[in-house]
Protein backbone atom coordinates (compact mmCIF):
# COMPACT_ATOMS: atom_id res chain seq x y z
CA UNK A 1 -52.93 60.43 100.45
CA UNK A 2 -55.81 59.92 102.89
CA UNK A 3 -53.87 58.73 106.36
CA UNK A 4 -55.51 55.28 108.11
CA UNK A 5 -56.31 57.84 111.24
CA UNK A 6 -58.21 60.31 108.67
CA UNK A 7 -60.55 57.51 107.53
CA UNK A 8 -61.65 56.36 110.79
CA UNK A 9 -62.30 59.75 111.99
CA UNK A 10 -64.19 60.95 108.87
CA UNK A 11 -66.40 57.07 109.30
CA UNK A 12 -66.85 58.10 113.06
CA UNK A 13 -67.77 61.70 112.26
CA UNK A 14 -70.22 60.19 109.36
CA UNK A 15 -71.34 57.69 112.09
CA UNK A 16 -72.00 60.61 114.94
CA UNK A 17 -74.19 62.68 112.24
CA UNK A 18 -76.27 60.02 111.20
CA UNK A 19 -76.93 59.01 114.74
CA UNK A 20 -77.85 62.44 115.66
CA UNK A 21 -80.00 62.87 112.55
CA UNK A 22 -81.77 59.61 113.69
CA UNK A 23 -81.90 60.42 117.06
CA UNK A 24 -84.04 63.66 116.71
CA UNK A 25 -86.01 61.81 114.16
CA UNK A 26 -87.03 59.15 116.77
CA UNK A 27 -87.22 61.97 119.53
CA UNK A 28 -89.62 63.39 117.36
CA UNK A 29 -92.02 60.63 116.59
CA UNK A 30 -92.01 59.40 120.73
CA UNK A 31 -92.89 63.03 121.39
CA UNK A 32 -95.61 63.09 119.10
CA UNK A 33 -96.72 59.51 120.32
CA UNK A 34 -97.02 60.73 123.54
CA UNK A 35 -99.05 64.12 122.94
CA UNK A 36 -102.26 61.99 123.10
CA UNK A 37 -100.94 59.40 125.70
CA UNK A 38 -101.19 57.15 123.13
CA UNK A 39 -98.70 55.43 120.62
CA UNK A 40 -100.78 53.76 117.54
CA UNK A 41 -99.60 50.88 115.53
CA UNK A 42 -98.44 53.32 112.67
CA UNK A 43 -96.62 55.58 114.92
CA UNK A 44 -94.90 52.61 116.44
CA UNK A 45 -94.03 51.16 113.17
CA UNK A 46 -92.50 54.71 112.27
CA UNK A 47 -90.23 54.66 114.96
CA UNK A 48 -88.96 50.89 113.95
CA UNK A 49 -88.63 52.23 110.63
CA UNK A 50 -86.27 54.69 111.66
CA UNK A 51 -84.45 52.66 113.86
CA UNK A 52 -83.89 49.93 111.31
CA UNK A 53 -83.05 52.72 108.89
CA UNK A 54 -80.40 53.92 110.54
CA UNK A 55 -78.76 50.53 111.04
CA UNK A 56 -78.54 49.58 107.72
CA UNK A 57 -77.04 53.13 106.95
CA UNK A 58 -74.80 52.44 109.79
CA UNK A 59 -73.47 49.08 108.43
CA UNK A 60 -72.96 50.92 104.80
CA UNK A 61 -70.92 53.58 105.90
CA UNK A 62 -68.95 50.88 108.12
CA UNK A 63 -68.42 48.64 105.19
CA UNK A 64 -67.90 51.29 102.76
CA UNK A 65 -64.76 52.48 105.08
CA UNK A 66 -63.52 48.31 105.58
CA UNK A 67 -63.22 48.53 101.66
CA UNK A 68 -61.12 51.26 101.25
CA UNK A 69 -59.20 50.64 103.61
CA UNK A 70 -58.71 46.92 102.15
CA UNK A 71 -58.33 48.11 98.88
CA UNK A 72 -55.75 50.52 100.13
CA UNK A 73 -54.03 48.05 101.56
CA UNK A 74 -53.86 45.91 98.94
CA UNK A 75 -52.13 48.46 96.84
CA UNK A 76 -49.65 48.96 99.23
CA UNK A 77 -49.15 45.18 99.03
CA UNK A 78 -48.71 45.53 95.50
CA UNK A 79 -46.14 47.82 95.07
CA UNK A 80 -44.44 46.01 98.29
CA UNK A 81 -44.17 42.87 96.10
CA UNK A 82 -43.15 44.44 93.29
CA UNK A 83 -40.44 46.05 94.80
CA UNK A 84 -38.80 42.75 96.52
CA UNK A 85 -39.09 41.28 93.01
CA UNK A 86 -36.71 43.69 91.71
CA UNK A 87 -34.51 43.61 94.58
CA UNK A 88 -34.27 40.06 93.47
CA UNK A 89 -33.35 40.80 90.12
């Protein structure tokens, strides 16, 4: 079984790579922007792109890891309750 600790360092590791991922992305598309001394509307609206991108990616991967650890929990809650019920018996 996965430990709570292992989770949130595999969603921070998963968080770290997808902002370095973006990062160059973005570095990548201001550098080219600025070749010319000029950013366009399309290279603009590339750069938001990526930027909103990698927020919604962000928000999956932190939701994804608040539902397993929920659902983990609840199982643990489960067997919890159904072990005072027989201690009851």
């Amino acid at each position: 079984m996965v430990s709570f600790a292992d989770k949130r360092a595999d969603k921070h590791k998963k968080l770290k790579i997808l902002a370095e991922k973006k990062l160059s992305k973005i570095s990548e598309l201001v550098s080219k922007a600025l070749d010319d001394h000029l950013i366009t509307d399309e290279e603009y609206s590339l750069v938001l792109s990526e930027l909103n991108t990698f927020k919604e990616k962000k928000e999956q991967i932190r939701s994804d890891a608040k539902k397993s650890v929920k659902n983990e929990t609840s199982l643990i809650n489960k067997f919890k309750n159904k072990q005072d019920v027989k201690k009851l018996r």
